[in-house]
Protein backbone atom coordinates (compact mmCIF):
# COMPACT_ATOMS: atom_id res chain seq x y z
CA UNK A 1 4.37 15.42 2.42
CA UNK A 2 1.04 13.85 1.35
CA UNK A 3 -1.03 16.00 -0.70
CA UNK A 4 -4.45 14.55 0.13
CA UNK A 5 -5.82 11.87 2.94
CA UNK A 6 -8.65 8.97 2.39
CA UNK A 7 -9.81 8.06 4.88
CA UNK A 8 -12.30 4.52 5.13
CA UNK A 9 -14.94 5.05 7.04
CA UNK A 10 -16.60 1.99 9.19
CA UNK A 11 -14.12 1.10 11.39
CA UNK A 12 -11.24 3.58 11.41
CA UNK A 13 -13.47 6.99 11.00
CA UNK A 14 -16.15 5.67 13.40
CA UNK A 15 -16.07 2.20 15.23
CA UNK A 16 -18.87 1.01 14.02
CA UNK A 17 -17.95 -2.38 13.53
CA UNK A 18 -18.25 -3.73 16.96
CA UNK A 19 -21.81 -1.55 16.64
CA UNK A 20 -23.01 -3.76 14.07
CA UNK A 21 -21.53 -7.29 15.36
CA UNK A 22 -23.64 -6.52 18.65
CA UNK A 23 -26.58 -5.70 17.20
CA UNK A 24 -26.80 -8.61 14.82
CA UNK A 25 -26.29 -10.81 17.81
CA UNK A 26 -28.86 -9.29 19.85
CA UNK A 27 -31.70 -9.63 16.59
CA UNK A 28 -30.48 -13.31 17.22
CA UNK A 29 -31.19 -14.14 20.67
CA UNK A 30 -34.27 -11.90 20.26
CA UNK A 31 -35.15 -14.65 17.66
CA UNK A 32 -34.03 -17.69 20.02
CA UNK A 33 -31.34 -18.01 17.38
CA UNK A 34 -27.32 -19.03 17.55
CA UNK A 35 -25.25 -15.75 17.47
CA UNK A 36 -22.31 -15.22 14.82
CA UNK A 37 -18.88 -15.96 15.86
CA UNK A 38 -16.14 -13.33 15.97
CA UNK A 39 -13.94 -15.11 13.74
CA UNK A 40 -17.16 -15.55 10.97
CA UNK A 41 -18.25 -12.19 11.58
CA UNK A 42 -14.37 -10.66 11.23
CA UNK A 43 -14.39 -12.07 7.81
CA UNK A 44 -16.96 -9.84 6.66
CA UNK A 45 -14.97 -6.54 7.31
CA UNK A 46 -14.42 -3.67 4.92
CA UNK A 47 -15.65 -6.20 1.75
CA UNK A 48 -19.08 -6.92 0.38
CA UNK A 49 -19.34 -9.30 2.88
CA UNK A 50 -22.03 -11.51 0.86
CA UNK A 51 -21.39 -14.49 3.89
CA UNK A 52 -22.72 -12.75 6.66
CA UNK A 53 -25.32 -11.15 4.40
CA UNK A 54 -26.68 -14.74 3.05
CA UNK A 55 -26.09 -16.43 6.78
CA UNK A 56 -28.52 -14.10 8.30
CA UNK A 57 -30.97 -13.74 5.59
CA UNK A 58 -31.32 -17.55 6.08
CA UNK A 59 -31.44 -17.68 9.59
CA UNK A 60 -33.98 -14.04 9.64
CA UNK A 61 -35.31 -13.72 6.27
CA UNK A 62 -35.29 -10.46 4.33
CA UNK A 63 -37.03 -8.09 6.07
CA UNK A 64 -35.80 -8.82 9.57
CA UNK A 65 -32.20 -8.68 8.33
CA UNK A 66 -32.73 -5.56 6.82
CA UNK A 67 -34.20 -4.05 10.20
CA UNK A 68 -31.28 -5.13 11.71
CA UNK A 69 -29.03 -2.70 9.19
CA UNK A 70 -31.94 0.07 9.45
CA UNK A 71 -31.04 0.11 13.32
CA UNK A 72 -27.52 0.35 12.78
CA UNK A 73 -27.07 2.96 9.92
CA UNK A 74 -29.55 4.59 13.02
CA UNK A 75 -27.90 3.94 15.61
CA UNK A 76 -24.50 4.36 14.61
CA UNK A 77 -25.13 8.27 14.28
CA UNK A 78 -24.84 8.13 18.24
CA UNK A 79 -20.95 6.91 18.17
CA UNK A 80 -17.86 9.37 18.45
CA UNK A 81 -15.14 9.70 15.90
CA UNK A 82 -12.25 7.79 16.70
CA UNK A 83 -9.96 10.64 18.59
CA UNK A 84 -6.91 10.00 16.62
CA UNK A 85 -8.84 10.82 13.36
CA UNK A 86 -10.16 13.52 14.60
CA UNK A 87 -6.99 14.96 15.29
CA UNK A 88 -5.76 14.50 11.92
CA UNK A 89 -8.51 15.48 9.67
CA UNK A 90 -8.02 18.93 12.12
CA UNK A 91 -4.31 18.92 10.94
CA UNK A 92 -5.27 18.93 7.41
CA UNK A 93 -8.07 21.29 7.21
CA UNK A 94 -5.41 23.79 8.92
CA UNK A 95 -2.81 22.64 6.18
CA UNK A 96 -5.58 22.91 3.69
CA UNK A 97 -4.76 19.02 2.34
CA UNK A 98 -7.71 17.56 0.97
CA UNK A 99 -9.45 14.61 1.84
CA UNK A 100 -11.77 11.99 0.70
CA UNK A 101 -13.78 8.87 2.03
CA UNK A 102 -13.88 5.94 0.68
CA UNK A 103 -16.11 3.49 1.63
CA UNK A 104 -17.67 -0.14 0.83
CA UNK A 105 -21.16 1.24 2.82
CA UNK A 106 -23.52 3.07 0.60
CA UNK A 107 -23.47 6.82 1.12
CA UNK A 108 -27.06 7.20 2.47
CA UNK A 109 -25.98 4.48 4.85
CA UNK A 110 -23.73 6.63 6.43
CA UNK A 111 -24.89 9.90 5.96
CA UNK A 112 -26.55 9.94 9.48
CA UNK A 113 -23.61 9.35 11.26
CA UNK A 114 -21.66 11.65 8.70
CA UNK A 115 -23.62 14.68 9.56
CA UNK A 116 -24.03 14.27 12.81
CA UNK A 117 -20.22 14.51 13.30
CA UNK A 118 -20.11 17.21 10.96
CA UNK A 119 -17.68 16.06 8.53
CA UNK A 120 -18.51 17.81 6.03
CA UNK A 121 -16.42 20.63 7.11
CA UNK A 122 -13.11 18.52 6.60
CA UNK A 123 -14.24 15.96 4.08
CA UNK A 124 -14.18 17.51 0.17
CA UNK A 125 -14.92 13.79 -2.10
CA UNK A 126 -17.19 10.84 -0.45
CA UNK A 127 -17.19 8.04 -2.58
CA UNK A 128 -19.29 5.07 -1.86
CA UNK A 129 -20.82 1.35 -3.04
CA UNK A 130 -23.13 2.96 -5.81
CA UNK A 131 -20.23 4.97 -7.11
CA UNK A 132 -18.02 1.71 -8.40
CA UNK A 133 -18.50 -1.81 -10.05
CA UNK A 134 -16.14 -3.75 -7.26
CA UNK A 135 -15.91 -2.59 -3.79
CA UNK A 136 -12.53 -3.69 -1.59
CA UNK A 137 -10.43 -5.62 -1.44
CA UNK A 138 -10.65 -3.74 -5.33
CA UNK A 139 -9.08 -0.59 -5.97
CA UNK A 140 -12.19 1.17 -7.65
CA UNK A 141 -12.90 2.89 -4.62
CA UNK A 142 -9.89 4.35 -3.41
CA UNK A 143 -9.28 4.98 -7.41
CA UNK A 144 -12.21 6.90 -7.55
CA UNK A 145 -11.83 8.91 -4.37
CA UNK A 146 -8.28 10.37 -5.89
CA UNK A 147 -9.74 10.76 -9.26
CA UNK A 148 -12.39 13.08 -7.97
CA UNK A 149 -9.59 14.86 -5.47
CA UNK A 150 -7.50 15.40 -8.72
CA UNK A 151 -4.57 13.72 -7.63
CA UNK A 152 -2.25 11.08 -8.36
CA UNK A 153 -2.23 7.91 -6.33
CA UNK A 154 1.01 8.12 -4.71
CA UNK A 155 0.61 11.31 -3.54
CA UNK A 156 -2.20 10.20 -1.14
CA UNK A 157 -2.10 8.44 1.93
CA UNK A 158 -4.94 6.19 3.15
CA UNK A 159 -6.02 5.14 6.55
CA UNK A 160 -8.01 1.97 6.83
CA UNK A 161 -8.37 -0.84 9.67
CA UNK A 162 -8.79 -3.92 7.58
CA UNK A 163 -7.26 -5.88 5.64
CA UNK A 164 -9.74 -5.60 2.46
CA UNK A 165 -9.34 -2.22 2.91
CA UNK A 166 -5.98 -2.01 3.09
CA UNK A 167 -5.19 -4.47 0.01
CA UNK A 168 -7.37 -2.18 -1.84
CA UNK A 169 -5.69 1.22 -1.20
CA UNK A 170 -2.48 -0.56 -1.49
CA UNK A 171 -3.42 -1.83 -5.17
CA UNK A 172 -4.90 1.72 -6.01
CA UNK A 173 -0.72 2.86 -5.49
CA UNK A 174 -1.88 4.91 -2.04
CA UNK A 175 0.30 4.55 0.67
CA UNK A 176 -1.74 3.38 3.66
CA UNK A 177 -1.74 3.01 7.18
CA UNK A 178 -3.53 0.11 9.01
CA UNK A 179 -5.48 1.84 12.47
CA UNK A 180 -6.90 -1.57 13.38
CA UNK A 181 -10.22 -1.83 16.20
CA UNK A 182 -11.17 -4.50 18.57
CA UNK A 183 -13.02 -6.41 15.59
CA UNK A 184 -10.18 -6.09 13.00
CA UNK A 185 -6.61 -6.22 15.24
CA UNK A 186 -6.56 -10.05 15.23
CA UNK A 187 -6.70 -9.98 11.08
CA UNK A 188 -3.71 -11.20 9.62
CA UNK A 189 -1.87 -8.30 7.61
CA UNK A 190 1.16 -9.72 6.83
CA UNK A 191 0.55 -9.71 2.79
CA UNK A 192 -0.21 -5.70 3.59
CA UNK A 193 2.37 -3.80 2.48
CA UNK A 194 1.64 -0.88 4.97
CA UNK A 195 3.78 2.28 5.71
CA UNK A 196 2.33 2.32 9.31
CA UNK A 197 0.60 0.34 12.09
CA UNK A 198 -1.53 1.35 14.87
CA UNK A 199 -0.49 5.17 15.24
CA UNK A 200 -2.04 7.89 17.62
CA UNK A 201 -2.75 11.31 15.25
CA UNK A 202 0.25 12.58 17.00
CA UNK A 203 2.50 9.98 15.15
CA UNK A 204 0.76 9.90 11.79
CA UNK A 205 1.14 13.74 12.08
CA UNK A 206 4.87 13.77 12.77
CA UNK A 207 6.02 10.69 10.62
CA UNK A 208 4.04 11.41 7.65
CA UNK A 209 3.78 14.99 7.37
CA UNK A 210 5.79 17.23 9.44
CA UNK A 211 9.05 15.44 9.12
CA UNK A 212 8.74 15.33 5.17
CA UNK A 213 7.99 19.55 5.62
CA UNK A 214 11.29 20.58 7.53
């Protein structure tokens, strides 16, 4: 059985990626400007995503692409937790296994949405942008997050839903498996070396820790 969980956060704890596509498309039109694509804006996921960062800073300017994140890190407070996460950070708090996020957002970015859901009652370590040199697809994070947990890599299992997420749990030595969304299921994981794909709680709860308990 897995001795601690981390968990990423935009995306597989809260679907906030889809959020943030549509609201960076509607601070577009507002401007009489050409929306993102899916495909350029699926690029971006669960990395620093420096494209999409420069593309609308040149199509905005400063300011007006940072309102656009100010109403999202907002905003995104008002979004439910995925169900099967839910389910299995409830499983662990019973079982008293640990867990950590580790995400490329800064903390205070997310720490609306974060208490709001009130994950602080099941989440012991958040680690964050400001906490590491290299964010995913490097391992710093997810390195970090197991480091402050007090465990060793390979006794941790990671849920992500991208695929620089993934590559970066899976080159900390965590086990991971890939819960994709609507923005990240058409991503190509095939380099991923994933132990699982696209599992309700039920199934991550059964495979990974009940069957490795009897």
């Amino acid at each position: 059985m897995y001795r601690a969980v981390v968990f990423d956060f935009d995306g597989t704890v809260v679907d906030t990626e889809k959020h943030l596509f549509e609201i960076i498309n509607k601070h577009l039109n507002y401007y009489g400007l050409q929306e993102v694509t899916f495909d350029f804006y699926r690029q971006s996921i669960g990395g620093l995503a420096s494209a999409l960062h420069q593309h609308l800073e040149a199509q905005l300017g400063k300011a007006r692409k940072e309102a656009i994140y100010k109403e999202h890190n907002e905003t995104s407070a008002n979004l439910p937790m995925v169900k099967h996460i839910k389910q299995l950070m409830e499983y662990c708090k019973k079982r008293h296994i640990p867990m950590a996020i580790a995400t490329s957002s800064f903390r205070n970015d997310i720490q609306p949405t974060f208490d709001r859901l009130g994950l602080d009652t099941y989440i012991d370590v958040v680690v964050g942008r400001e906490d590491v040199e290299e964010i995913k697809p490097s391992p710093d994070l997810y390195l970090t997050a197991v480091q402050r947990l007090n465990y060793n890599p390979v006794n941790c299992l990671a849920i992500e839903d991208s695929v620089n997420g993934a590559t970066a749990a899976v080159n900390a030595g965590l086990d991971v498996i890939v819960n994709t969304n609507e923005m990240t299921e058409q991503q190509d994981f095939s380099h991923v070396s994933y132990v699982g794909k696209d599992l309700t709680g039920t199934e991550i709860i059964e495979n990974y820790f009940e069957k490795s308990r009897g």
